[in-house]
Protein backbone atom coordinates (compact mmCIF):
# COMPACT_ATOMS: atom_id res chain seq x y z
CA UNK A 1 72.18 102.11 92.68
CA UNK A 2 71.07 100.97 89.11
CA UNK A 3 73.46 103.35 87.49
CA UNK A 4 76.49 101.34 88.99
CA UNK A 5 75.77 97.98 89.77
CA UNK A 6 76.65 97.01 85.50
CA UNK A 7 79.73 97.82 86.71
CA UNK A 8 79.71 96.00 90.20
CA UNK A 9 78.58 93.11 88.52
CA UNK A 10 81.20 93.04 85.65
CA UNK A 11 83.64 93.33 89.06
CA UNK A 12 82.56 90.53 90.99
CA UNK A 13 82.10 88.10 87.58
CA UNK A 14 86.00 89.17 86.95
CA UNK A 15 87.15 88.10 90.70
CA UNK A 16 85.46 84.78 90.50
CA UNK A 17 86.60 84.21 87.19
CA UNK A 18 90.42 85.47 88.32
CA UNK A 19 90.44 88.26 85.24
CA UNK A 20 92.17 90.54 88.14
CA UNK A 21 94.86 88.71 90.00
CA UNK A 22 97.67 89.76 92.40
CA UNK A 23 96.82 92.28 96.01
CA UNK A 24 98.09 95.86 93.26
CA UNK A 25 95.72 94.99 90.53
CA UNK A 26 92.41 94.28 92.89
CA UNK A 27 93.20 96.88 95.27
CA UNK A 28 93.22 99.41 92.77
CA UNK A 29 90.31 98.74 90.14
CA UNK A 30 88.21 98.22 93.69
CA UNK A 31 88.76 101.45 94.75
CA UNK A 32 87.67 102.99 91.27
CA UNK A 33 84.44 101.01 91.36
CA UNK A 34 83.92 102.51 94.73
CA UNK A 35 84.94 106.17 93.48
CA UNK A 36 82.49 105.20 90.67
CA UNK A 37 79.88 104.25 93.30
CA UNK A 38 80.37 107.54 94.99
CA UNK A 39 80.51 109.86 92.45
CA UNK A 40 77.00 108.19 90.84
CA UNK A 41 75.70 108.07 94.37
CA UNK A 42 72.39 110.24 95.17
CA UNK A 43 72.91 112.73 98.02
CA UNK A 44 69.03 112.73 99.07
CA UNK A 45 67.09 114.91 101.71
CA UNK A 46 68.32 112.98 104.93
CA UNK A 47 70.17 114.62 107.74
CA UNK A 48 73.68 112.43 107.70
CA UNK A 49 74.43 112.06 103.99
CA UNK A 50 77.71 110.75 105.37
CA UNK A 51 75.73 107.48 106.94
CA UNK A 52 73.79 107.30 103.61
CA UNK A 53 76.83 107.32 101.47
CA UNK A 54 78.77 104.52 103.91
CA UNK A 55 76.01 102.48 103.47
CA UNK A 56 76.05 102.36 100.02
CA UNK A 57 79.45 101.89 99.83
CA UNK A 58 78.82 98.71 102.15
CA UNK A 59 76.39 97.67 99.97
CA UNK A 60 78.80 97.22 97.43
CA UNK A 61 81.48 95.86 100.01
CA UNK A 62 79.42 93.05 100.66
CA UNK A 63 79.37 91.88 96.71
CA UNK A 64 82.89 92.30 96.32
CA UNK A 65 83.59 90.49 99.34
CA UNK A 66 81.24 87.86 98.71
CA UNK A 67 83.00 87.12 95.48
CA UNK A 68 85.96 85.26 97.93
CA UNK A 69 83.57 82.88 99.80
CA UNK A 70 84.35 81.47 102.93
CA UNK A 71 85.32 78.59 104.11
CA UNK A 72 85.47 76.20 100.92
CA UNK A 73 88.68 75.14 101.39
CA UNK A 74 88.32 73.86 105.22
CA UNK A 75 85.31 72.30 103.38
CA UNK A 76 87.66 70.60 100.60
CA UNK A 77 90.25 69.61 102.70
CA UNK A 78 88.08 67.68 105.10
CA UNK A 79 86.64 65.82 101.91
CA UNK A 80 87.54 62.31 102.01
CA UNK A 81 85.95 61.67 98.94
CA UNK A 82 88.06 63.81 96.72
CA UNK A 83 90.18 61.84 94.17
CA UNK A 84 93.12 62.69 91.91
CA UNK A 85 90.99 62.69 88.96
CA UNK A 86 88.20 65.03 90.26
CA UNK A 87 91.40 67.45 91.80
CA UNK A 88 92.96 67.79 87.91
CA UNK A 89 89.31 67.87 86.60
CA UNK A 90 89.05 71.22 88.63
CA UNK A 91 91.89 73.37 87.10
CA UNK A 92 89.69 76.40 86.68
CA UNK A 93 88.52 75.66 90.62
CA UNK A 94 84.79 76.75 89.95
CA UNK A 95 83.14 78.70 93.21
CA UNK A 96 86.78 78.75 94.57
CA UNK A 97 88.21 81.92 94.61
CA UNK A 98 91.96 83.57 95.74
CA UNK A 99 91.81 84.86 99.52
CA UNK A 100 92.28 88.99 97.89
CA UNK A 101 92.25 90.29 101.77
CA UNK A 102 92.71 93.74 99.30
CA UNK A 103 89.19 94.18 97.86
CA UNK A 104 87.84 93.86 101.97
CA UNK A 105 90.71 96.38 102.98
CA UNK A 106 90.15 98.88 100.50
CA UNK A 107 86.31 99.00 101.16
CA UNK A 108 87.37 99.50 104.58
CA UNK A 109 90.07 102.37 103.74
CA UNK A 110 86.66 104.05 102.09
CA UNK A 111 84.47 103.76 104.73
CA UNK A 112 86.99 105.36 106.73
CA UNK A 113 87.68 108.19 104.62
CA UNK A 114 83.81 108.94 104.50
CA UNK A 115 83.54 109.30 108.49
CA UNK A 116 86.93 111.24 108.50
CA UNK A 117 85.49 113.76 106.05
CA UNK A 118 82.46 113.97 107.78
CA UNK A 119 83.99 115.00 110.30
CA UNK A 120 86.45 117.56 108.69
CA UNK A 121 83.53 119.07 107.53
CA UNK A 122 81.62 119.63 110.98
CA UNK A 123 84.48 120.49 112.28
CA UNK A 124 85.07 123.61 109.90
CA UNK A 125 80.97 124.20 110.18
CA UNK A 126 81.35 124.74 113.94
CA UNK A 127 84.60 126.87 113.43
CA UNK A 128 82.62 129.24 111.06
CA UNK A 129 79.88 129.15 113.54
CA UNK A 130 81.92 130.74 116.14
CA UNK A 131 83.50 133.03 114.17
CA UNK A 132 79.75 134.50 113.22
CA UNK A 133 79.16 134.57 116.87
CA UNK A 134 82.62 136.66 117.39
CA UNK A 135 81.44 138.74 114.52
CA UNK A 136 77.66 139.30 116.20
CA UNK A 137 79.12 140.03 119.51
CA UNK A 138 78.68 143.61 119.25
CA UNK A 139 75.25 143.59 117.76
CA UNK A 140 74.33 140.80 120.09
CA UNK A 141 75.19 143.10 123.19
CA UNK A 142 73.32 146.45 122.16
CA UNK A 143 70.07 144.38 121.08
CA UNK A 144 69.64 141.05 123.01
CA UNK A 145 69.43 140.70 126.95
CA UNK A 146 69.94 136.86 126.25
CA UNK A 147 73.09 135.42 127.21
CA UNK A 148 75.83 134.96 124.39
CA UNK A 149 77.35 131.67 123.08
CA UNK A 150 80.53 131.26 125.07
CA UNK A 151 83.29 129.44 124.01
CA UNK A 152 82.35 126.76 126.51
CA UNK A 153 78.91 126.33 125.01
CA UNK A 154 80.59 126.26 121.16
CA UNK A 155 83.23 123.90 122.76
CA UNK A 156 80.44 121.20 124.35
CA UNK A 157 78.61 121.45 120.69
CA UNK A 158 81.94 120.71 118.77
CA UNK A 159 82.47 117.54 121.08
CA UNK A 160 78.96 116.51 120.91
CA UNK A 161 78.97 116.55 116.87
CA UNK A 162 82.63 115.09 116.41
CA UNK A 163 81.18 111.95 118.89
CA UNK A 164 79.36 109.59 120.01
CA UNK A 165 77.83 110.55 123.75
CA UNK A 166 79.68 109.45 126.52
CA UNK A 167 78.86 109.30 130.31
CA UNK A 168 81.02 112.47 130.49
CA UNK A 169 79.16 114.61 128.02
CA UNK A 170 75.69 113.92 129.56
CA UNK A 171 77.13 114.90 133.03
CA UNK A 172 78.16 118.29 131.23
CA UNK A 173 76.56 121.18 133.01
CA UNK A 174 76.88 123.29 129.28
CA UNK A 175 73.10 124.70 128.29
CA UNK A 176 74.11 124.50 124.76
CA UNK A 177 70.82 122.97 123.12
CA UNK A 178 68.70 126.37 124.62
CA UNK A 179 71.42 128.50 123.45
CA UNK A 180 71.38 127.33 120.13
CA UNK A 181 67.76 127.06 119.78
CA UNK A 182 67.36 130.56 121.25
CA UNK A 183 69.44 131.96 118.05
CA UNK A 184 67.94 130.00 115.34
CA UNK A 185 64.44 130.94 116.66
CA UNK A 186 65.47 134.83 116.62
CA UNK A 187 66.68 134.73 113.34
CA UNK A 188 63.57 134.23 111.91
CA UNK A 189 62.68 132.28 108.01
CA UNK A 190 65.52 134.11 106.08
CA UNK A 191 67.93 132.09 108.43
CA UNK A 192 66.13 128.94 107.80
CA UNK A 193 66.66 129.48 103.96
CA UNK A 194 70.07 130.05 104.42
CA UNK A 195 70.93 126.91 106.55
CA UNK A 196 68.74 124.51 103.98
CA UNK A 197 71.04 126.56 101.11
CA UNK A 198 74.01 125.53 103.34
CA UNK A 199 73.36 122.06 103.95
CA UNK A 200 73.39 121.41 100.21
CA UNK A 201 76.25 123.20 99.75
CA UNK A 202 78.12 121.68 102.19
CA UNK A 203 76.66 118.10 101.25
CA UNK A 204 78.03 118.34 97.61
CA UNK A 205 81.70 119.58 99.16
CA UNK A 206 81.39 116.37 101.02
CA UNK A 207 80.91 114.42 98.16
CA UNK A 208 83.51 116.63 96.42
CA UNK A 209 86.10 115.53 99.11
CA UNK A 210 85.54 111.35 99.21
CA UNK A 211 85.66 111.34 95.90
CA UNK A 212 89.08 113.47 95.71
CA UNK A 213 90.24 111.57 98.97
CA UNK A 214 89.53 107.88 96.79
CA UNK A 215 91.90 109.54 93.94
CA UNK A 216 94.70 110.00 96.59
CA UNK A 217 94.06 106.51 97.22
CA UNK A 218 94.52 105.21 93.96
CA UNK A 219 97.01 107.55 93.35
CA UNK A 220 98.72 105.75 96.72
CA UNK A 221 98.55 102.28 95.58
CA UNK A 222 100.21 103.23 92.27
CA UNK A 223 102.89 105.05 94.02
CA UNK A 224 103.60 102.73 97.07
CA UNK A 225 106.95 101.42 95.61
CA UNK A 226 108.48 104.72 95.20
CA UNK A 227 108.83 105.25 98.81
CA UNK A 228 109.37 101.61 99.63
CA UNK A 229 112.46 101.26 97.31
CA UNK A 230 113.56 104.68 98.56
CA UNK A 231 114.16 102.62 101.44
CA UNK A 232 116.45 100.25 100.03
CA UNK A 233 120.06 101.53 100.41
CA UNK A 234 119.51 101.86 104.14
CA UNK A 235 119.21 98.35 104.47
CA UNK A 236 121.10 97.12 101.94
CA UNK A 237 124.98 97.22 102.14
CA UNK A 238 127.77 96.53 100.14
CA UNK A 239 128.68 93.07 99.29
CA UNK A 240 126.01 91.68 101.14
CA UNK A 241 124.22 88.60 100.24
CA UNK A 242 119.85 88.71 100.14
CA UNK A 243 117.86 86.00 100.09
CA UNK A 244 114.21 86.09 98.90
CA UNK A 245 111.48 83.55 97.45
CA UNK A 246 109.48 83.39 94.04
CA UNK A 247 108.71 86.81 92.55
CA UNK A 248 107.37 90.34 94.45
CA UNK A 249 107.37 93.31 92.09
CA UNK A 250 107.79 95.01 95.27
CA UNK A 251 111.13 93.18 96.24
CA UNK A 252 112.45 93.28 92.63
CA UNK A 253 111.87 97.31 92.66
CA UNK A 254 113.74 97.06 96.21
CA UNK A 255 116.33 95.93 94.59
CA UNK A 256 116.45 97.64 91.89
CA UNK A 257 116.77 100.70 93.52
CA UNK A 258 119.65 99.37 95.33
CA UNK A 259 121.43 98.51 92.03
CA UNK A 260 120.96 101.76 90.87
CA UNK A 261 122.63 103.11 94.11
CA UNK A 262 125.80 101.53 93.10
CA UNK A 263 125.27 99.24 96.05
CA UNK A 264 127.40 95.69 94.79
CA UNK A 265 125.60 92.53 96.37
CA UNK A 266 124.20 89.41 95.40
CA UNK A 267 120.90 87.60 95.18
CA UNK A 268 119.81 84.04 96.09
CA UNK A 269 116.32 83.52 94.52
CA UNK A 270 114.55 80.05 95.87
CA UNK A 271 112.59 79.34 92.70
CA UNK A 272 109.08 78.91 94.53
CA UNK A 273 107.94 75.84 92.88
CA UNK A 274 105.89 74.81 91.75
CA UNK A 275 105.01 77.81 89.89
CA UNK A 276 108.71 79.10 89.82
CA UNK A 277 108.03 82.53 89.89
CA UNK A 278 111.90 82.69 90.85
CA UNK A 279 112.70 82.09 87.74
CA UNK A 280 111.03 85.01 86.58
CA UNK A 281 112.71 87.01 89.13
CA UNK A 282 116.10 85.78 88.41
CA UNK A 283 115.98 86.29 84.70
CA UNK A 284 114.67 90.36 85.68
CA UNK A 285 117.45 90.84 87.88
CA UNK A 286 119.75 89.57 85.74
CA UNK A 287 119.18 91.73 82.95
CA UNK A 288 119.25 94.63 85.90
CA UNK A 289 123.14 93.63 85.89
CA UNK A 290 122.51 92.10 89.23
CA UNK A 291 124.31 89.34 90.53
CA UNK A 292 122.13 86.11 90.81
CA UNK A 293 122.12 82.20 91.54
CA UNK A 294 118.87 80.28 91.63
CA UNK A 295 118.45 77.74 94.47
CA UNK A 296 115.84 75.37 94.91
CA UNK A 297 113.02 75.68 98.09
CA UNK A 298 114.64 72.87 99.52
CA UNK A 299 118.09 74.61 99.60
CA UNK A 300 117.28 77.45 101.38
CA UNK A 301 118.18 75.58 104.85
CA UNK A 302 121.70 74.83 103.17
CA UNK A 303 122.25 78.50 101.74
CA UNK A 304 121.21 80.61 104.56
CA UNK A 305 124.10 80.36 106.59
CA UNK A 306 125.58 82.60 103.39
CA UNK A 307 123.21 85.49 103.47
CA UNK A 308 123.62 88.80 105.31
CA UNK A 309 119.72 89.33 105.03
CA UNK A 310 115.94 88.07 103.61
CA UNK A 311 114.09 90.21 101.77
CA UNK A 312 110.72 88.75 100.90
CA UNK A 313 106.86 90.20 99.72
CA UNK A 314 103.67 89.24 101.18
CA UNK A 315 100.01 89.04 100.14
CA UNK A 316 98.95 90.59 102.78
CA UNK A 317 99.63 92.00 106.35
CA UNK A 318 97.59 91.12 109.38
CA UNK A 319 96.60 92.96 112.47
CA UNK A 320 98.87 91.12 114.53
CA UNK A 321 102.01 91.85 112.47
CA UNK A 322 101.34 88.16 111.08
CA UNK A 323 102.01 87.80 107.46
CA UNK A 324 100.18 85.79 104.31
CA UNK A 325 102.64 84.85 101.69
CA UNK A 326 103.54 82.84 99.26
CA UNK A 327 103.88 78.73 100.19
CA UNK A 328 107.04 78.26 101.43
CA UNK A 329 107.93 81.68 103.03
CA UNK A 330 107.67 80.09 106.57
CA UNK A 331 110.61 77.48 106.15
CA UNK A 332 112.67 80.75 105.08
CA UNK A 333 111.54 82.67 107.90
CA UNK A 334 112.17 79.60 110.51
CA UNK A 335 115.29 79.43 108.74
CA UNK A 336 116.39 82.90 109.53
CA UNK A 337 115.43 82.56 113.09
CA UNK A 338 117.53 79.37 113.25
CA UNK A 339 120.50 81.39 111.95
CA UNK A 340 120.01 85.04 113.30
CA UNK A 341 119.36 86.27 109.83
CA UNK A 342 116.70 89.57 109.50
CA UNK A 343 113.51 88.53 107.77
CA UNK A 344 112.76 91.79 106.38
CA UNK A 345 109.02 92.06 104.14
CA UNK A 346 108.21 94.32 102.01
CA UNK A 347 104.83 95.79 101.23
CA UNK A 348 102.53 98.59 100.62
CA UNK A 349 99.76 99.96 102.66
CA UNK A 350 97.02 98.66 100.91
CA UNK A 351 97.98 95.07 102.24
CA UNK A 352 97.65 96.06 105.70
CA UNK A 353 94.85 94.40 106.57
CA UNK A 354 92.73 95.01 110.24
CA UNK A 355 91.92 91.63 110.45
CA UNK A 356 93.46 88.71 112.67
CA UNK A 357 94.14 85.55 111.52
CA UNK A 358 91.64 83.60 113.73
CA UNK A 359 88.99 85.59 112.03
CA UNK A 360 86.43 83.56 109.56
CA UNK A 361 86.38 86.44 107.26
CA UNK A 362 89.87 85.08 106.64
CA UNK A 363 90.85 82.79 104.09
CA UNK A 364 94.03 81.55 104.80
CA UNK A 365 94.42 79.37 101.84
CA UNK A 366 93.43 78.65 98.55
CA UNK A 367 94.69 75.05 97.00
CA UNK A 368 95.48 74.96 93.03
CA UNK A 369 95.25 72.65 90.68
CA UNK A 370 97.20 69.41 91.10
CA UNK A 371 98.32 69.12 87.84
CA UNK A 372 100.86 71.65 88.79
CA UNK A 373 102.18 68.89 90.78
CA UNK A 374 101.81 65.81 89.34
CA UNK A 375 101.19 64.81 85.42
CA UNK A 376 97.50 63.39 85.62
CA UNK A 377 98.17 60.66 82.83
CA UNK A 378 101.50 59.20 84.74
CA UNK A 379 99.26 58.58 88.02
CA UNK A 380 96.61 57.77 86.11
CA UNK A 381 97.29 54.01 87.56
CA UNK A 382 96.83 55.22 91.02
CA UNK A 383 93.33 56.03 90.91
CA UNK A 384 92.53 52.15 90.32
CA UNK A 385 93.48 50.90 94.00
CA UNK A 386 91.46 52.34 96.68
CA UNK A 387 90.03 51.76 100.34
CA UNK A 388 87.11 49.69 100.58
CA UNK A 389 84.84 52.99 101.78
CA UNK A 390 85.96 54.16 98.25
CA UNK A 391 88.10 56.81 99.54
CA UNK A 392 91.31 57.54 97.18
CA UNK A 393 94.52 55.93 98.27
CA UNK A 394 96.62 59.01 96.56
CA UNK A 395 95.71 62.59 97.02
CA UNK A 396 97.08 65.94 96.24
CA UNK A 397 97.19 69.03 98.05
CA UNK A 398 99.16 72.37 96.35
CA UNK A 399 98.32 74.95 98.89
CA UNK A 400 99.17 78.84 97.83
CA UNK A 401 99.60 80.53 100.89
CA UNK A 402 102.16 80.08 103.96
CA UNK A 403 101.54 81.91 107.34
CA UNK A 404 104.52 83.50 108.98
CA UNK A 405 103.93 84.39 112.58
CA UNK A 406 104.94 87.59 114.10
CA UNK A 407 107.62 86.12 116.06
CA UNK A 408 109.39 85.31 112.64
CA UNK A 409 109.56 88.81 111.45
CA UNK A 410 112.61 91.38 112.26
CA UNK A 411 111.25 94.33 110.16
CA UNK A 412 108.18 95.64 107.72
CA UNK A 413 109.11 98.43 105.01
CA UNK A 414 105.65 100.14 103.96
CA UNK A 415 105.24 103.24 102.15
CA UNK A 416 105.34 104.95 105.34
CA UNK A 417 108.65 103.65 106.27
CA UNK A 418 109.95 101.01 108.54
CA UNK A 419 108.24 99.37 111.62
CA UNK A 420 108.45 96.84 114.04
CA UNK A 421 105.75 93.85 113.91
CA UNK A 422 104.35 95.06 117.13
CA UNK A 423 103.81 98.19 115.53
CA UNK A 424 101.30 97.06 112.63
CA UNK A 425 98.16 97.77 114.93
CA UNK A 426 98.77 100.74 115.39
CA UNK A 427 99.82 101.55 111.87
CA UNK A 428 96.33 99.96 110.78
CA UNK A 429 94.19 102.32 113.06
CA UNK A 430 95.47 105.07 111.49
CA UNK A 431 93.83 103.57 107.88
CA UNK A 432 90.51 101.70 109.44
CA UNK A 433 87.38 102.49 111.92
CA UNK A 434 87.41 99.81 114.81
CA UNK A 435 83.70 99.49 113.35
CA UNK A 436 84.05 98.63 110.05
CA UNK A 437 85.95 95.50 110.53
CA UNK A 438 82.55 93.66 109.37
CA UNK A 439 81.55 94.76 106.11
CA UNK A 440 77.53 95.07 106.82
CA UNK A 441 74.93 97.80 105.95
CA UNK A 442 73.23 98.79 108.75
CA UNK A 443 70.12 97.28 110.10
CA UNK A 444 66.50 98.58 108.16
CA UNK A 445 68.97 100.05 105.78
């Protein structure tokens, strides 16, 4: 695809350089590219277009995915040769890249969307072949001794192009291949013209409908926190107190919605150092008119015997009903277990991602710089006494990302409304194909 990979490129050099950052901005821009990729894609002369255009839509997958490599930072935390010095020297974190589980998911939600409008579109080719066959019945009877196509033959031929062959559909006893062939080979060239004129046709309408099936997409992700904060006055009541950690434009919409329900409650915001996004937060709800006190991580043990309920974002959703989030977000959800408080998250559909976290394709973590932690010219001392291997006596490690078990979890509020953790799988087979989990074009492809 020399017409699109400019644009790949420019993509891939933007999500190792972090130009796009946050799960909302990289879910979206990746699904252009791909709509990009599929509009400037080149139906050719082979007999599943659909299988053609997947793969070149994996094609891409696997650059955008490859921009998050794997592994580096089991890799850097088993270093013992890492010092303070070389840590602050590596603020920009060259060939280390955020874990956005987004770009992987949204290839996926493509790939799926291809194969369900393939099928769509088979599905309404067989339906206007047996209404042809209805309409020939009469004909069909005064000038051909040759059985008809019965529904049970049109039935076994709709099964047999919607899936894969099973056991059961070889054991069919349904002549439907000398059936067919008998019609197309009494029809005579004019027919052949006609089907070559209506595979085209119906290969551009299935281009036509990925590409209008992506904008629904995009036009989901943009949306998602309409229907999520829609949400919010069901679950939050008057004079109750919420809890939550750092900053989630999702959560702060959440609440806003609530505020403008003339629900009265109040807000705890941990600060989520050491970035203290909560103080972002804090100051937004504030000038919301909504009632606020900013607590330090370290509090949240103290303060949660106070609040009714926690409502928290998440980077991203896993198959298990296991969330990624922001460092610190499991102490608040142990917390809330130790004190029977809901842990409530909050997130749209283009998080939920069909992945587990055992999975290598999974990058749990991703460490920042140190300096965030400690100033590099107080402890510059430090680096001066060392092991006799040579092996720093002082290290720093500033993870991003916590990992909040199921177990932890009372409730998930998508875009599609409210569900259980042990719900998520199934939510996330409704969105991905059990073989697209692995991102890979297909062999001699």
């Amino acid at each position: 695809m020399p017409d699109v990979q400019p644009l790949v490129s420019d993509f891939v050099l933007k999500l190792k350089r972090r130009k796009v950052e946050g799960s909302h901005a990289v879910a979206r821009q990746t699904a252009e590219l791909l709509r990009s990729v599929v509009s400037q894609h080149r139906m050719g002369s082979s007999a599943n277009q659909a299988a053609a255009l997947a793969d070149a839509v994996r094609a891409v997958g696997e650059q955008l995915i490859a921009a998050n490599p794997i592994g580096v930072m089991a890799k850097f935390f088993s270093s013992t040769n890492v010092d303070m010095q070389d840590m602050n020297s590596r603020m920009l974190w060259p060939g280390v890249n955020p874990a956005e589980l987004a770009v992987g998911n949204i290839v996926r939600r493509v790939l799926h969307i291809i194969k369900e409008e393939d099928i769509s579109s088979t599905a309404v080719g067989i339906e206007g072949l047996s209404v042809t066959v209805d309409s020939d019945d009469e004909y069909d009877s005064e000038h051909d001794d040759g059985p008809a196509l019965s529904a049970a033959v049109l039935a076994a031929h709709a099964r047999n192009a919607l899936r894969a062959p099973s056991l059961q559909t070889l054991l069919e006893d349904i002549p439907v291949s000398p059936a067919i062939s008998r019609t197309a080979s009494s029809t005579g060239d004019s027919d052949g013209k006609s089907k070559s004129a209506g595979d085209k046709s119906s290969t551009r309408k299935l281009k036509h409908d990925v590409i209008t099936a992506i904008g629904d997409l995009i036009d989901e992700i943009d949306s998602c926190y309409e229907p999520i904060s829609e949400q919010a006055v069901e679950l939050i009541h008057q004079n109750e107190v919420i809890l939550t950690l750092g900053r989630s434009r999702t959560v702060k919409e959440f609440l806003y919605a609530a505020k403008e329900k003339k629900r009265s409650f109040r807000v705890f915001v941990a600060e989520g150092a050491p970035r203290y996004q909560g103080h972002v937060l804090a100051k937004e709800l504030v000038e919301k008119g909504v009632q606020t006190t900013v607590i330090t991580d370290s509090a949240v043990f103290a303060m949660i015997s106070r609040v009714n309920m926690v409502i928290v974002g998440a980077h991203a959703i896993m198959a298990n009903g296991g969330v990624i989030a922001p460092v610190g977000m499991n102490m608040v959800a142990l917390a809330a277990q130790r004190h029977a408080v809901p842990f409530v998250v909050v997130a749209g559909s283009h998080k939920l991602c069909p992945l587990y976290p055992h999975n290598p394709e999974v990058l749990l973590n991703e460490l920042k710089s140190p300096s965030d932690l400690l100033d590099f010219g107080e402890f510059s001392d430090c680096m001066n006494f060392s092991t006799q291997d040579g092996s720093p006596l002082l290290n720093v490690v500033n993870p991003t990302f916590d990992y909040v078990p199921p177990k932890l979890v009372s409730l998930f509020v998508t875009d599609t409304g409210g569900h259980s953790p042990s719900y998520m799988y199934r939510l996330i087979a409704e969105y991905y194909s059990a073989d697209d989990l692995v991102v890979r074009r297909k062999s001699g492809s």
